[in-house]
C-alpha atoms as a PDB file:
ATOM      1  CA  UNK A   1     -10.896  10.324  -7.631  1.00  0.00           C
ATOM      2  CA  UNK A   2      -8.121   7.984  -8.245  1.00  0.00           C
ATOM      3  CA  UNK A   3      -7.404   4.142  -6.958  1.00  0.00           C
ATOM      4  CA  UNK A   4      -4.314   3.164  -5.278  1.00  0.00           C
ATOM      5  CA  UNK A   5      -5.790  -0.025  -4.691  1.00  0.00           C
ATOM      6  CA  UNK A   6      -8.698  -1.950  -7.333  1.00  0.00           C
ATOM      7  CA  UNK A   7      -8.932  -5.483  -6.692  1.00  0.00           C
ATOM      8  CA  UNK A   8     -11.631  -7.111  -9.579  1.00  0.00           C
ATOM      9  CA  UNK A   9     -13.124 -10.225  -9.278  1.00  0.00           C
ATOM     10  CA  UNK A  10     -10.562 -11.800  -7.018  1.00  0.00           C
ATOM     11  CA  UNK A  11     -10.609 -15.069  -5.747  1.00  0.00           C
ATOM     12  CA  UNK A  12      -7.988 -17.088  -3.297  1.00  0.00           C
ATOM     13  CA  UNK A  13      -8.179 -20.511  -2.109  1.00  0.00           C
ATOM     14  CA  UNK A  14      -5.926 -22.762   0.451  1.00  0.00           C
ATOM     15  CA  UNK A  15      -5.638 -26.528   0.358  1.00  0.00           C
ATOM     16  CA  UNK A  16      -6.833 -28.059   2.983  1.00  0.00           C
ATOM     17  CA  UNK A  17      -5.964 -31.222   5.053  1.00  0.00           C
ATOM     18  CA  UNK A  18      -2.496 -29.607   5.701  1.00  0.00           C
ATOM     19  CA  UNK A  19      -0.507 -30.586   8.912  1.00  0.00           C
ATOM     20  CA  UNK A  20       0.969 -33.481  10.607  1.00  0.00           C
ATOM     21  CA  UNK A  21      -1.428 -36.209   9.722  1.00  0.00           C
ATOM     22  CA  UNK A  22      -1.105 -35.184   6.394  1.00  0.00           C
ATOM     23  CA  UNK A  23       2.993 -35.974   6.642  1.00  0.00           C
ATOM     24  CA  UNK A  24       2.047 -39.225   8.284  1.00  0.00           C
ATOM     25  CA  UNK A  25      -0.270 -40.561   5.691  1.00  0.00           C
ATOM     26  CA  UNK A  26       3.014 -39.336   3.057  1.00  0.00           C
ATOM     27  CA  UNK A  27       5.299 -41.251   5.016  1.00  0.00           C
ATOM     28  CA  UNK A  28       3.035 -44.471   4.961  1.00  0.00           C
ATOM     29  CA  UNK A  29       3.144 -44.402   1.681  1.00  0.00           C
ATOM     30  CA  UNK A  30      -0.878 -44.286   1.333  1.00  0.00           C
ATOM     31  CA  UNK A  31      -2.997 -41.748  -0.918  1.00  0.00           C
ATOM     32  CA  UNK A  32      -4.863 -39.329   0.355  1.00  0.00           C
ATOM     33  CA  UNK A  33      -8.720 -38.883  -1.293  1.00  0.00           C
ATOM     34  CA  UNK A  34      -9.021 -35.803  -2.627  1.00  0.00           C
ATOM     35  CA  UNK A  35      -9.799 -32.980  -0.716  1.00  0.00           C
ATOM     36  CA  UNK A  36     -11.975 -29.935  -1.937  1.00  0.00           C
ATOM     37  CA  UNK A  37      -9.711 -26.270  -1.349  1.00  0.00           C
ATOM     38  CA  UNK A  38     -11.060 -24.130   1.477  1.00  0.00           C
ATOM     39  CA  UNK A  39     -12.257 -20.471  -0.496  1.00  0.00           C
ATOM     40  CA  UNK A  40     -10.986 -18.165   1.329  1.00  0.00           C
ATOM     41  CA  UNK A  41     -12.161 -15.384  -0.703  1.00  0.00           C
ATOM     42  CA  UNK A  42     -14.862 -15.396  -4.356  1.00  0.00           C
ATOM     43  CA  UNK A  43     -15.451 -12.675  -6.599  1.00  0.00           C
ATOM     44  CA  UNK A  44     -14.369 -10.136  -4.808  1.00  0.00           C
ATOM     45  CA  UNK A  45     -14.332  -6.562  -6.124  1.00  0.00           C
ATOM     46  CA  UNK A  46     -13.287  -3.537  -4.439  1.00  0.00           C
ATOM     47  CA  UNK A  47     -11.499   0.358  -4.592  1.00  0.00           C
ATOM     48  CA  UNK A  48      -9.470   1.768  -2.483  1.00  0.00           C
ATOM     49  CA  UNK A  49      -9.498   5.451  -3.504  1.00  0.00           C
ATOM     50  CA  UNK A  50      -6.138   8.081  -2.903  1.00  0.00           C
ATOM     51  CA  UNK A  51      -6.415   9.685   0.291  1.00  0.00           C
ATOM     52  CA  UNK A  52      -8.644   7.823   1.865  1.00  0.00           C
ATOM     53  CA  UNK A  53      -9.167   5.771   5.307  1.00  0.00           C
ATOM     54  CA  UNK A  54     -11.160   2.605   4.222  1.00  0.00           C
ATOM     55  CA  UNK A  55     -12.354   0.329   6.946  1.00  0.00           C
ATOM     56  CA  UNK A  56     -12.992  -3.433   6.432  1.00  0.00           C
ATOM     57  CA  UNK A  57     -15.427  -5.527   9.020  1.00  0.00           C
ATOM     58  CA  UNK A  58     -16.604  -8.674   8.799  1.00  0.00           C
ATOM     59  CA  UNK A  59     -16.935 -11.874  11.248  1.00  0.00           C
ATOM     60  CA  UNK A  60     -13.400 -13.780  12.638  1.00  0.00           C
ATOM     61  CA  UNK A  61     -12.892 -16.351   9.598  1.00  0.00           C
ATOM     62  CA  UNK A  62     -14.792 -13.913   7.124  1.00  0.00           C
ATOM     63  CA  UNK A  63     -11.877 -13.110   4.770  1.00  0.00           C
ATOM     64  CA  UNK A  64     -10.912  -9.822   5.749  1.00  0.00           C
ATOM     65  CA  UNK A  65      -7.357  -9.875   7.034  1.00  0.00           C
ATOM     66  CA  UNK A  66      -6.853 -12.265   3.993  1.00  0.00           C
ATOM     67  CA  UNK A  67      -8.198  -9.497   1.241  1.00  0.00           C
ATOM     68  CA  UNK A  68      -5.476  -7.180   3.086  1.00  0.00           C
ATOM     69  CA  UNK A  69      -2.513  -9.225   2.430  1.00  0.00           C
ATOM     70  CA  UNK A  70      -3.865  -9.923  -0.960  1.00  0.00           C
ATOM     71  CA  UNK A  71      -3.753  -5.750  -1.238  1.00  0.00           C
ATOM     72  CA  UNK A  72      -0.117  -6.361   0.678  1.00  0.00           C
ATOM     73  CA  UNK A  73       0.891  -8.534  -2.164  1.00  0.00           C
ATOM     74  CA  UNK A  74       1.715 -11.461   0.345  1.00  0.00           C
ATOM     75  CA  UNK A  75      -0.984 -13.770  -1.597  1.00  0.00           C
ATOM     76  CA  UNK A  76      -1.596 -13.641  -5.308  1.00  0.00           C
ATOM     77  CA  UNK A  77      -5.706 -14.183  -6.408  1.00  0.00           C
ATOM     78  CA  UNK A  78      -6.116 -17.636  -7.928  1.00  0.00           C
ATOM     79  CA  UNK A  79      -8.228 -15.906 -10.203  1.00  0.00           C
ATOM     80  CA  UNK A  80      -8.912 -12.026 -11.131  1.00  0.00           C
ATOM     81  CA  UNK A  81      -6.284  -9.112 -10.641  1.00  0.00           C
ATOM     82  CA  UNK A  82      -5.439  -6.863  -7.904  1.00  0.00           C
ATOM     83  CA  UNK A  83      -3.568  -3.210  -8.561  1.00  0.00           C
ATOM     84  CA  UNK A  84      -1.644  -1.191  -6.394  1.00  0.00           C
ATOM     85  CA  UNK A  85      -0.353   2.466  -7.416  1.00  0.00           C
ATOM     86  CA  UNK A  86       2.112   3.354  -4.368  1.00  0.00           C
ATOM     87  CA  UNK A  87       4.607   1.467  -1.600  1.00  0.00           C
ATOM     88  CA  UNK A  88       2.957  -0.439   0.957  1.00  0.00           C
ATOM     89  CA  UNK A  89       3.900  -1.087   4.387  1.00  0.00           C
ATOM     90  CA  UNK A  90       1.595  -4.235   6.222  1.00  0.00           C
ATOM     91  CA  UNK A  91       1.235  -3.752   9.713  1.00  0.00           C
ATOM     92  CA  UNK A  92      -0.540  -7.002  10.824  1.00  0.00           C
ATOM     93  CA  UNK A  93      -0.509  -8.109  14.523  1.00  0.00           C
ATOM     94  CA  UNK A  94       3.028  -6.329  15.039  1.00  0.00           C
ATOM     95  CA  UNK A  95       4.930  -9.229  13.484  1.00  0.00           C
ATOM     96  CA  UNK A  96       5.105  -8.782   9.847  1.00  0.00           C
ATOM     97  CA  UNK A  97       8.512  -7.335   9.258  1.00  0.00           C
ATOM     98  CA  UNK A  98       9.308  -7.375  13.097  1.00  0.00           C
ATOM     99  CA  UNK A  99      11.202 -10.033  14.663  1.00  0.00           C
ATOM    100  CA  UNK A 100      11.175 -10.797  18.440  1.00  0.00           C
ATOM    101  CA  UNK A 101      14.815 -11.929  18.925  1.00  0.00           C
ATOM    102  CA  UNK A 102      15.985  -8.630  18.009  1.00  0.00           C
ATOM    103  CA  UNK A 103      15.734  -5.108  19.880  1.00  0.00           C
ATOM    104  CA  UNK A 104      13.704  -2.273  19.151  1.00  0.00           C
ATOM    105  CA  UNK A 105      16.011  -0.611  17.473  1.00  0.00           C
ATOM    106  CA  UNK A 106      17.442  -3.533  15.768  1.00  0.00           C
ATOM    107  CA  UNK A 107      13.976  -3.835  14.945  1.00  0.00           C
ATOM    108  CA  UNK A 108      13.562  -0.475  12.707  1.00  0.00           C
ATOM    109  CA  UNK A 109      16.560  -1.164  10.925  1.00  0.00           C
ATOM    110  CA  UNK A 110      15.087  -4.224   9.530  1.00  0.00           C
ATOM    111  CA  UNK A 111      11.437  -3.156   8.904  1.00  0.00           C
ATOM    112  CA  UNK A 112      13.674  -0.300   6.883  1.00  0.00           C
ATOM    113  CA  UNK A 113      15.075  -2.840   4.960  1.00  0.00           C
ATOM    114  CA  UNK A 114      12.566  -4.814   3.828  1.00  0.00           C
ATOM    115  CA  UNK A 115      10.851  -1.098   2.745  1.00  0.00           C
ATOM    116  CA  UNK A 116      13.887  -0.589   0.395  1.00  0.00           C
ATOM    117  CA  UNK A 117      14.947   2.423   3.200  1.00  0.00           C
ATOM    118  CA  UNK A 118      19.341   2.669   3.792  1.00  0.00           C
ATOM    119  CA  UNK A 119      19.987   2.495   7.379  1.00  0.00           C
ATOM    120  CA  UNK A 120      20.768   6.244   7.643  1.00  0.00           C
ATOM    121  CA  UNK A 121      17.447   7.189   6.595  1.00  0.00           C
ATOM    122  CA  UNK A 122      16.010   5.197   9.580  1.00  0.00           C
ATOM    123  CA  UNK A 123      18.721   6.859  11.836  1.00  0.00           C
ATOM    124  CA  UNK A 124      17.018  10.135  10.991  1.00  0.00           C
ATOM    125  CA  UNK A 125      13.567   8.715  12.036  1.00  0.00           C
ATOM    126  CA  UNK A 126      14.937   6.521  15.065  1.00  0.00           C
ATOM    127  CA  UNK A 127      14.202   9.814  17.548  1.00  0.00           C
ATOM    128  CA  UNK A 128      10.579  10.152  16.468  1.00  0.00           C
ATOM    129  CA  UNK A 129      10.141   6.052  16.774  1.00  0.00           C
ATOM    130  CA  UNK A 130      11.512   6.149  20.939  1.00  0.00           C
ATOM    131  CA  UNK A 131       9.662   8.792  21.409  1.00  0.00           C
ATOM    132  CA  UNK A 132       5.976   7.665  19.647  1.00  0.00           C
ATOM    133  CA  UNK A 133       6.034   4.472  21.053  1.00  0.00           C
ATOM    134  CA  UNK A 134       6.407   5.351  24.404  1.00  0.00           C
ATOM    135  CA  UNK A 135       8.880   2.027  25.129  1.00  0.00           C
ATOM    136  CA  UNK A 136      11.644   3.588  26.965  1.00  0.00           C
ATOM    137  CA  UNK A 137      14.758   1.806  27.855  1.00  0.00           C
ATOM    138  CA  UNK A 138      12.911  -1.619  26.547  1.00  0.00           C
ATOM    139  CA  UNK A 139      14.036  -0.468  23.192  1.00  0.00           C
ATOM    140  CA  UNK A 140      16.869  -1.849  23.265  1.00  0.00           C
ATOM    141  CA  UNK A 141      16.083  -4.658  24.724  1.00  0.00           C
ATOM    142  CA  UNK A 142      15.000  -7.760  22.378  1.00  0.00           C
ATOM    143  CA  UNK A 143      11.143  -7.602  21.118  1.00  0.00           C
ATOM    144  CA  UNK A 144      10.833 -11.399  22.945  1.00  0.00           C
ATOM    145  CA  UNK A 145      10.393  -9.343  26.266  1.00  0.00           C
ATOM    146  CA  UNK A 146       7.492  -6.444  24.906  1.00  0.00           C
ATOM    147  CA  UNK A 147       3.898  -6.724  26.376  1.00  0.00           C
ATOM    148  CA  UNK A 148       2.080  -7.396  23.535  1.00  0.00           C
ATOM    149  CA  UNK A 149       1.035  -3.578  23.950  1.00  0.00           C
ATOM    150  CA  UNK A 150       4.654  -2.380  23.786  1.00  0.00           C
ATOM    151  CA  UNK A 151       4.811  -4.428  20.721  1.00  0.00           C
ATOM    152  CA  UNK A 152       2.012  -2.344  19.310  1.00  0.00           C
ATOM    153  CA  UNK A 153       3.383   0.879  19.968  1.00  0.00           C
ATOM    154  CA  UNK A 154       6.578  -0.312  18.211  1.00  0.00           C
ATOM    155  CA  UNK A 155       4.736  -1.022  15.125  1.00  0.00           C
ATOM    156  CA  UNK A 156       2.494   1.638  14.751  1.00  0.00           C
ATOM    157  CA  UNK A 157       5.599   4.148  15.555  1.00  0.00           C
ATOM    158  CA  UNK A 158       7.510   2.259  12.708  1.00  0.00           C
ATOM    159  CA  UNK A 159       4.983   1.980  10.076  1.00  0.00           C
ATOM    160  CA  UNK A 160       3.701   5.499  10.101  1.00  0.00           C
ATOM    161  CA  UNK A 161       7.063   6.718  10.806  1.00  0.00           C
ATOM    162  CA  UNK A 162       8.202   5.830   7.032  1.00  0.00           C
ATOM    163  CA  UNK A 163       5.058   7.296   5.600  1.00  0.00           C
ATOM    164  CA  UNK A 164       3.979   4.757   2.926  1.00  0.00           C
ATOM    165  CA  UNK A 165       1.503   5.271   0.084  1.00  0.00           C
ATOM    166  CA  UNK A 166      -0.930   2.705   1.406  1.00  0.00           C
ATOM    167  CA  UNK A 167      -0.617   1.672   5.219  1.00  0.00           C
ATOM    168  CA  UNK A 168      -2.540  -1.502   5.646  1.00  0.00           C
ATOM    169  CA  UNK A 169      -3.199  -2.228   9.345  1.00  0.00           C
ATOM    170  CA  UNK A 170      -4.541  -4.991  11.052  1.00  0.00           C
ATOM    171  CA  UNK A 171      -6.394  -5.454  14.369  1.00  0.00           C
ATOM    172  CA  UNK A 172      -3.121  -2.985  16.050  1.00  0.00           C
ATOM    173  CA  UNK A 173      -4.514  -0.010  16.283  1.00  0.00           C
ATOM    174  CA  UNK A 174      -7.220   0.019  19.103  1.00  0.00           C
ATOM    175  CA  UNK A 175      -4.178  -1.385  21.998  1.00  0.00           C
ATOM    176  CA  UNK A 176      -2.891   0.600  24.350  1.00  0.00           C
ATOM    177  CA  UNK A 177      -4.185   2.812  27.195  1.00  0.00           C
ATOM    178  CA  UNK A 178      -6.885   5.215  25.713  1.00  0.00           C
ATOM    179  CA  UNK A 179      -3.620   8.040  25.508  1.00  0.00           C
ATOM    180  CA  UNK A 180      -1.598   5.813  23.323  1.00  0.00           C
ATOM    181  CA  UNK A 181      -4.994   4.979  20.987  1.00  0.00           C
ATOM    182  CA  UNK A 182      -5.964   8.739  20.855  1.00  0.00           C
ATOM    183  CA  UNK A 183      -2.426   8.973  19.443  1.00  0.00           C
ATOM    184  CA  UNK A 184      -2.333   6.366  16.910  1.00  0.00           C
ATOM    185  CA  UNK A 185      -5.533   7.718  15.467  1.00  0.00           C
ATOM    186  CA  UNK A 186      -4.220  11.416  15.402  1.00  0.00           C
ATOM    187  CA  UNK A 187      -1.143   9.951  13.526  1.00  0.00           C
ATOM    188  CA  UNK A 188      -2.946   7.678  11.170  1.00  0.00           C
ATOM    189  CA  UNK A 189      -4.831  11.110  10.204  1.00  0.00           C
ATOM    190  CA  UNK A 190      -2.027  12.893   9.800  1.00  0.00           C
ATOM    191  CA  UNK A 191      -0.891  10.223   7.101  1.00  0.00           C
ATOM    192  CA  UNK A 192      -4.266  10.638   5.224  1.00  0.00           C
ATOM    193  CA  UNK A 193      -3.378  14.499   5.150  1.00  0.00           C
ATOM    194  CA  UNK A 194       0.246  14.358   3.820  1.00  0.00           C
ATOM    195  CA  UNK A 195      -1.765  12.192   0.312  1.00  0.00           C
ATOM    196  CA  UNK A 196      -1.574   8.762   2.152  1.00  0.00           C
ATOM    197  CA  UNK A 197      -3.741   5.746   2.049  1.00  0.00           C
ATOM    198  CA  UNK A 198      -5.298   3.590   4.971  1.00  0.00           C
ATOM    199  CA  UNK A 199      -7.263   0.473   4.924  1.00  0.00           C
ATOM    200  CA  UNK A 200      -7.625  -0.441   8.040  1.00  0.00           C
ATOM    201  CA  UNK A 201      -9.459  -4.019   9.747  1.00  0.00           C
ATOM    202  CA  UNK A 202     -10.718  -3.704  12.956  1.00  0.00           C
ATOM    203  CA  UNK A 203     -14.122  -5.130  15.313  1.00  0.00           C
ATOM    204  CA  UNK A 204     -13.547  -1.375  16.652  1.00  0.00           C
ATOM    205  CA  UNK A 205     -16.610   0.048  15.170  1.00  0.00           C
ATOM    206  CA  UNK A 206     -16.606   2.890  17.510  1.00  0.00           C
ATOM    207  CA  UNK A 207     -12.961   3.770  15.732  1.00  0.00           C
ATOM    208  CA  UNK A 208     -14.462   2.883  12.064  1.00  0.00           C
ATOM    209  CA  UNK A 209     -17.568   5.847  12.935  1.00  0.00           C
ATOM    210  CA  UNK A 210     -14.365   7.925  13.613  1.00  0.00           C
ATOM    211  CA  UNK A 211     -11.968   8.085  11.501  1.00  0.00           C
ATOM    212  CA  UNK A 212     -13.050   5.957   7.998  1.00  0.00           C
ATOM    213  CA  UNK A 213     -14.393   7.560   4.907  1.00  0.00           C
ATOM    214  CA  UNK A 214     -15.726   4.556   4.252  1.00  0.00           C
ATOM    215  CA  UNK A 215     -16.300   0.938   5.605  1.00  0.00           C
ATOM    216  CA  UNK A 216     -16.820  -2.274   3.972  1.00  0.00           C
ATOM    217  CA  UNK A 217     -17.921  -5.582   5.145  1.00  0.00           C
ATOM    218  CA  UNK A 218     -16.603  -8.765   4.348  1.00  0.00           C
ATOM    219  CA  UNK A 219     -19.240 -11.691   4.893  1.00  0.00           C
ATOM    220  CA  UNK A 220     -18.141 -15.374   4.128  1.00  0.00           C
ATOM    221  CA  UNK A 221     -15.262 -14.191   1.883  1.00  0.00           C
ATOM    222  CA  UNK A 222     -17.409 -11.899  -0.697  1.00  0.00           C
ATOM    223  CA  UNK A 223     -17.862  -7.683  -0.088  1.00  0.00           C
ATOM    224  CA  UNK A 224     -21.561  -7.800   1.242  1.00  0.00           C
ATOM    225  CA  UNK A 225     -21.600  -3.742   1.452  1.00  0.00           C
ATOM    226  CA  UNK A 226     -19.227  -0.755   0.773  1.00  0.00           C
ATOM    227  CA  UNK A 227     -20.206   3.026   1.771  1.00  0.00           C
ATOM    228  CA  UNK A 228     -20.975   5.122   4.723  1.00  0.00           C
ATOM    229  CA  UNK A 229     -19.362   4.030   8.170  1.00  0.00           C
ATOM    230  CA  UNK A 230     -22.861   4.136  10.191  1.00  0.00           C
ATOM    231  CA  UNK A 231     -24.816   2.815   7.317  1.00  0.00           C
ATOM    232  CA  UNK A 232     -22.123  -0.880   6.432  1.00  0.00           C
ATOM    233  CA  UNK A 233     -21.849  -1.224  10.299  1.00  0.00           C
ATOM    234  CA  UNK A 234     -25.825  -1.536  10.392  1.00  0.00           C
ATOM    235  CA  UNK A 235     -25.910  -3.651   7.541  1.00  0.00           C
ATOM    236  CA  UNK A 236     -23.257  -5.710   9.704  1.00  0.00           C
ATOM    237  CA  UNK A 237     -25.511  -6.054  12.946  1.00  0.00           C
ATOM    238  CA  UNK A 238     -29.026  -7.010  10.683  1.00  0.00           C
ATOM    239  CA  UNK A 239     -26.845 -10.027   9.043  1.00  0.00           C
ATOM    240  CA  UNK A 240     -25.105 -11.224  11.750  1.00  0.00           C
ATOM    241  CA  UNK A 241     -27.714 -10.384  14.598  1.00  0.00           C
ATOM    242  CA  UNK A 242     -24.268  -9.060  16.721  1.00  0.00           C
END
């Protein structure tokens, strides 16, 4: 079985001490002491194979929305590689790629755009977005004034809409009534049919036992386990005692 996503041996860290006391000290004119970076992430390996729904779990602050914008290419490794065969599309918290001052529609114009798509080809999609995301006349009306639910349901409609290789997703797809969820999952399975690839991070285990081929958990920014759903999301509740 073929990869679309290997990362080897990656590593990212952030500086820390960032923020407004940091500016202050700058503008006194005073050195800082040095300050060690904050690893986000060590020697981390992993596969994503074609086809497949992977799940990643792990504890808030564990490194697991962070490995899927490394896969996103939104942060490069400070050390080892990461490889992606096929166009991604991030879908993170409904915000990446969306922006709340402009409508719904406005809205899938632009996520278009940053995909590479022409405006017409998002024309032809525009009837399947209204009616997926269940929005009605708030779709034209600026994001600022969605429900964070609403602003769900826009994302998920516009990310699967435009079929991507890989669709990464991020903590979006258990919102919603229990209609709307049964849904997203139906159409997240339908991309996994028509050769796309999921990884998907969610504390939804019951939705990781459902619909992932595999799972794997993230503990203190290193893969702790890959492999069967049940089986990861055990090894999950023995470390963490959760």
């Amino acid at each position: 079985m073929s990869d679309a996503v290997r990362v080897e041996n990656a590593a990212l860290r952030f500086p820390r001490g960032k923020g407004l006391f940091r500016g202050i000290i700058s503008l006194l004119g005073r050195k800082e002491k040095p300050e060690a970076n904050f690893t986000a992430l060590e020697n981390v390996s992993l596969d994503v194979h074609q086809g497949e729904v992977l799940g990643i779990i792990g504890r808030n602050g564990s490194g697991k929305s962070t490995l899927l914008r490394l896969m996103a290419g939104i942060y490069q490794p400070d050390e080892g590689s990461v490889y992606v065969r096929g166009r991604t599309s991030l879908l993170a918290g409904v915000r990446v790629g969306l922006n709340e001052h402009l409508t719904g529609r406005e809205n899938v114009h632009l996520y278009g755009s940053i995909l590479g798509h022409k405006e017409e080809k998002m024309d032809d999609m525009m009837g399947d977005i209204i009616e997926f995301s269940e929005i009605g006349e708030f779709f034209d009306q600026p994001l600022r004034t969605y429900s964070s639910g609403m602003r769900a349901r826009l994302g998920i409609a516009i990310a699967s809409a435009v079929e991507p290789e890989i669709l990464l997703i991020d903590e979006v797809l258990g919102v919603g009534d229990p209609q709307f969820r049964e849904k997203s999952k139906a159409r997240i399975l339908s991309l996994v049919k028509s050769t796309s690839t999921v990884v998907l991070v969610s504390h939804s285990f019951g939705l990781m036992r459902e619909i992932c081929d595999r799972v794997a958990f993230v503990h203190e920014g290193k893969i702790h386990s890959v492999g069967d759903p049940t089986e990861t999301i055990r090894a999950y509740y023995e470390l963490t005692g959760k």
